[in-house]
C-alpha atoms as a PDB file:
ATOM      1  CA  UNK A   1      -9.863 -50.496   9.800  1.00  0.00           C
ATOM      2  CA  UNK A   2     -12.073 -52.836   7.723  1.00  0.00           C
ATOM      3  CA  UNK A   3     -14.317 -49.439   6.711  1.00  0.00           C
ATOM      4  CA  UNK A   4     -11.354 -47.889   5.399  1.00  0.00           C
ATOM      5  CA  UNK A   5     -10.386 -51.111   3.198  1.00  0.00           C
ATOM      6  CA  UNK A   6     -13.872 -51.128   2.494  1.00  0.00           C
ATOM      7  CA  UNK A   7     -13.984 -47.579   1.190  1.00  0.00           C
ATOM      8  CA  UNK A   8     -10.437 -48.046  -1.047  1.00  0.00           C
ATOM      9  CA  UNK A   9     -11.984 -51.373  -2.527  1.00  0.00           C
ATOM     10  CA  UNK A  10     -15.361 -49.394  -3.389  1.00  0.00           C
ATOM     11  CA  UNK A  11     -13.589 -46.488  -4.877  1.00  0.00           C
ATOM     12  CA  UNK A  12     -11.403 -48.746  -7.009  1.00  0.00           C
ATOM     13  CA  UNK A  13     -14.519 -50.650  -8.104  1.00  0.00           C
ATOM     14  CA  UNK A  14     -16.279 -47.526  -8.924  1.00  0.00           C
ATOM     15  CA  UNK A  15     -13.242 -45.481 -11.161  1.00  0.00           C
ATOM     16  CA  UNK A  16     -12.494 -48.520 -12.936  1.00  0.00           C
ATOM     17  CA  UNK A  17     -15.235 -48.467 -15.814  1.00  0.00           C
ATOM     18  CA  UNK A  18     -13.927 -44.843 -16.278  1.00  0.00           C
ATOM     19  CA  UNK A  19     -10.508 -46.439 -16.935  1.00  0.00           C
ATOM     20  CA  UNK A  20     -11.538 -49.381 -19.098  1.00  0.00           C
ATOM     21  CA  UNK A  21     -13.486 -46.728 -21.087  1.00  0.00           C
ATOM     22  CA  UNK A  22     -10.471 -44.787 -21.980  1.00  0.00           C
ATOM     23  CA  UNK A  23      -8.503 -47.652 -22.585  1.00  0.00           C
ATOM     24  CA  UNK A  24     -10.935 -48.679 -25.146  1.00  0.00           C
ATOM     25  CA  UNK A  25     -10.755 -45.899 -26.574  1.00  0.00           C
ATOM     26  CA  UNK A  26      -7.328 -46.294 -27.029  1.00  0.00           C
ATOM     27  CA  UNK A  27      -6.650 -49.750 -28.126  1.00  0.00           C
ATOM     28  CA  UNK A  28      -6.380 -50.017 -31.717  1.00  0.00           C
ATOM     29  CA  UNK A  29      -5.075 -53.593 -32.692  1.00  0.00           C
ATOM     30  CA  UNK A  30      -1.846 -53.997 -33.392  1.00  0.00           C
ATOM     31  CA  UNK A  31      -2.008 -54.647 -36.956  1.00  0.00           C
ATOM     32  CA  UNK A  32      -4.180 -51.727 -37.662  1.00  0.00           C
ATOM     33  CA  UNK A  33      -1.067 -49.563 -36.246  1.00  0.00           C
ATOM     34  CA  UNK A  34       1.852 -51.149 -37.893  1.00  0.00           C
ATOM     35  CA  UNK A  35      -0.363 -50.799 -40.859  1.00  0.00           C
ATOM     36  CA  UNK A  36      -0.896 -47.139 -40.449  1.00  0.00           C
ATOM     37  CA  UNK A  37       3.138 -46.754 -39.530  1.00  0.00           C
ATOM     38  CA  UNK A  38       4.254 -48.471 -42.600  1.00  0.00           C
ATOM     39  CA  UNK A  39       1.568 -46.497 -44.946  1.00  0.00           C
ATOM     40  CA  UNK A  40       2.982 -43.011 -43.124  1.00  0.00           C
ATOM     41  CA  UNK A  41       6.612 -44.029 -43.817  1.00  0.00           C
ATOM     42  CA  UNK A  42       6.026 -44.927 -47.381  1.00  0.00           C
ATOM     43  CA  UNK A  43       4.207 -41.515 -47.996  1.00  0.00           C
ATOM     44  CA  UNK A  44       7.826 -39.990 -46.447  1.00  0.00           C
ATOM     45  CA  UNK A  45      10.157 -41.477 -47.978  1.00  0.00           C
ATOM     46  CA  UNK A  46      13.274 -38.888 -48.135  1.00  0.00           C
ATOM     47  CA  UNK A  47      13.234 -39.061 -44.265  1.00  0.00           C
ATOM     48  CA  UNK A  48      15.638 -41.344 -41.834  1.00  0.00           C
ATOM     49  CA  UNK A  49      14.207 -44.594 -41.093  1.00  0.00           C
ATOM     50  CA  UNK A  50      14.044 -43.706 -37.663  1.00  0.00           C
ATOM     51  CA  UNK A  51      12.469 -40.328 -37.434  1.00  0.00           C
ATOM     52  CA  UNK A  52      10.278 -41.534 -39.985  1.00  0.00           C
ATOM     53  CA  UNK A  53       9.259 -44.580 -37.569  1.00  0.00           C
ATOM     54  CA  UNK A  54       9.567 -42.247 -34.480  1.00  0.00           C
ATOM     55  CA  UNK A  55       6.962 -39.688 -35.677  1.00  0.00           C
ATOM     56  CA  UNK A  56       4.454 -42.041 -37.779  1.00  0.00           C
ATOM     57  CA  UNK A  57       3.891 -44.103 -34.417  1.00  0.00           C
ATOM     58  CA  UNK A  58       3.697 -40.690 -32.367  1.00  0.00           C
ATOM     59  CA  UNK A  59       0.649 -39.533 -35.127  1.00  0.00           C
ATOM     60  CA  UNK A  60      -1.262 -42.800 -34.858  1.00  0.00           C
ATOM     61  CA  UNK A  61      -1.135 -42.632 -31.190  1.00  0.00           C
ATOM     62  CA  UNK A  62      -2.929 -39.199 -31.003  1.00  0.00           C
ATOM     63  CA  UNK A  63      -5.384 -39.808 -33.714  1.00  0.00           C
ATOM     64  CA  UNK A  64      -5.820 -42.604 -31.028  1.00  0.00           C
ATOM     65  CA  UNK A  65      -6.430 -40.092 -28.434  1.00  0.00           C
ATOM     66  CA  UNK A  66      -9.105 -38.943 -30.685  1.00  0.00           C
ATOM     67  CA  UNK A  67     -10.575 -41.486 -32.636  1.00  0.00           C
ATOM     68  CA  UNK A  68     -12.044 -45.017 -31.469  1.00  0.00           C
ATOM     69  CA  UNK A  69     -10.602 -47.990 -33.700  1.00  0.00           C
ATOM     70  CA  UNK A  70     -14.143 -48.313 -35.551  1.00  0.00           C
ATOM     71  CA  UNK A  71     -14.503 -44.198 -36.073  1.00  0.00           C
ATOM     72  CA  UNK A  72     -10.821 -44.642 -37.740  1.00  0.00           C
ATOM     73  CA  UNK A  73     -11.366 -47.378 -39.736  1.00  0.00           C
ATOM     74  CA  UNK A  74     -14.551 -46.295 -41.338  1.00  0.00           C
ATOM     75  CA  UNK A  75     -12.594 -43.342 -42.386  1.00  0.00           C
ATOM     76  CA  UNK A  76      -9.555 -44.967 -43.902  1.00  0.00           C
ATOM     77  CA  UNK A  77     -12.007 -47.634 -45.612  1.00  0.00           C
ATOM     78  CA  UNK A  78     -13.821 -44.374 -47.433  1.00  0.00           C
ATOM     79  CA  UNK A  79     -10.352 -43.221 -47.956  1.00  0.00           C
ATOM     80  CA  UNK A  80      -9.161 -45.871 -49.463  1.00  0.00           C
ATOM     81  CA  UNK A  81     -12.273 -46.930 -51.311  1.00  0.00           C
ATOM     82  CA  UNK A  82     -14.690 -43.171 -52.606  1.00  0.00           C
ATOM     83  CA  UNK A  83     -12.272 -43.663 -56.074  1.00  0.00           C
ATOM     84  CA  UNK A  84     -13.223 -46.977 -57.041  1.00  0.00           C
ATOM     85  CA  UNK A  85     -14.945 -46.371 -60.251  1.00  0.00           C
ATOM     86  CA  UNK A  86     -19.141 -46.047 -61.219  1.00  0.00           C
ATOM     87  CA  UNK A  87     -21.634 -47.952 -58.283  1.00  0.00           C
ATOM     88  CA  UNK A  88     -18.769 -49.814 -56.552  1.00  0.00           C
ATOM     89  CA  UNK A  89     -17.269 -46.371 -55.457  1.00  0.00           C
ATOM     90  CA  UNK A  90     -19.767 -44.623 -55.253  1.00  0.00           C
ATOM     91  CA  UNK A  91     -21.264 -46.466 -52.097  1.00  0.00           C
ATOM     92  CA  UNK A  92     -18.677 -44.813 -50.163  1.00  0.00           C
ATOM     93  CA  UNK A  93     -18.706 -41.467 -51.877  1.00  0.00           C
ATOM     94  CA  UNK A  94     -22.139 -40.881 -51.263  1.00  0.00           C
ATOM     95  CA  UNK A  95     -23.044 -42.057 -47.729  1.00  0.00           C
ATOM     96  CA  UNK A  96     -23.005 -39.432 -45.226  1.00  0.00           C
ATOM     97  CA  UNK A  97     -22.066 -41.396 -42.426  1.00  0.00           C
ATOM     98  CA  UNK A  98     -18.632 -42.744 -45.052  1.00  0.00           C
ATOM     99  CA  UNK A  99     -18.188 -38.782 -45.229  1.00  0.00           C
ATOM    100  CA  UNK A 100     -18.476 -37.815 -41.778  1.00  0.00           C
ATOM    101  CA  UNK A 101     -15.968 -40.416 -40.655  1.00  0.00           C
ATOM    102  CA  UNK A 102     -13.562 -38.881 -43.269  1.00  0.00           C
ATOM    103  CA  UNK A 103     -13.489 -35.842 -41.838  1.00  0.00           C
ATOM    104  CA  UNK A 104     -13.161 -36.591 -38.470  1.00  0.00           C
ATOM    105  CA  UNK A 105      -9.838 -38.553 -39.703  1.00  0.00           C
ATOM    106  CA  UNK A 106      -8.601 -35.764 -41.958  1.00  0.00           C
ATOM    107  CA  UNK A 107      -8.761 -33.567 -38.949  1.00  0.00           C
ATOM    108  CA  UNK A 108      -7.733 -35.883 -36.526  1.00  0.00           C
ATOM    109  CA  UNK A 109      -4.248 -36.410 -39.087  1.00  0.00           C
ATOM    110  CA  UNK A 110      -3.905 -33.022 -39.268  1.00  0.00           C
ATOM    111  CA  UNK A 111      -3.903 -31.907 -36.089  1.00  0.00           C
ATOM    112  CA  UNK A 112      -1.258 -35.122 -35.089  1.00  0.00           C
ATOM    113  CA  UNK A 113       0.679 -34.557 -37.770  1.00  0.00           C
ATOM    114  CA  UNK A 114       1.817 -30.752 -36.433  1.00  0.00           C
ATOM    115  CA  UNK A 115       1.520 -32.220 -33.080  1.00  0.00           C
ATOM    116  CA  UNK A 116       4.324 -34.745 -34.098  1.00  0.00           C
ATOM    117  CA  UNK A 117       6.545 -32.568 -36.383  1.00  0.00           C
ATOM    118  CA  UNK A 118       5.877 -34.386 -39.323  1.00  0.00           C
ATOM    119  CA  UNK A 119       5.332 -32.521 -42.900  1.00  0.00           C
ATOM    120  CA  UNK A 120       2.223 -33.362 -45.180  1.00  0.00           C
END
């Protein structure tokens, strides 16, 4: 009996990195996705307050399936930042890494945005 308890503890021991590894993954702070819900609904704003809060919070959750906090962050900063005019903007429109991140969040949008019903 104390090998099988033995065995259940080790294989509980052993899966649980996988789990805190997607959970990570996962686990955008708070702020960051009220933030994102707020920005969505203001971009929509001929729909019902409650659709509208219904599907932005379902299309940050799967770009969250997709994209770890930092990889979404980097690409809402060059977003938000590749217009800023001359030097200061262009720090974000030239660096390759600014770039990449963008795309992986304009594809990671677009593919939660049919995934949640939600026009562009």
């Amino acid at each position: 009996m104390k090998k099988l308890g033995l065995m259940v503890l080790m294989g509980s021991l052993l899966s649980t990195p996988m789990v805190m590894a997607e959970q990570e993954k996962n686990d955008y702070p708070t702020k960051m996705r009220v933030q994102y819900v707020l920005d969505c609904m203001d971009s929509h704003p001929k729909m019902n307050v409650y659709e509208s809060v219904h599907k932005c919070s379902c299309v940050i959750d799967k770009i969250a399936e997709k994209l770890t906090d930092r990889e979404f962050d980097d690409g809402a900063v060059t977003f938000k930042l590749k217009n800023l005019p001359a030097d200061r903007g262009g720090v974000f429109r030239d660096n390759d890494e600014g770039q990449e991140s963008l795309v992986s969040l304009k594809q990671a949008q677009e593919a939660a945005y049919d995934s949640c019903k939600l026009k562009r």
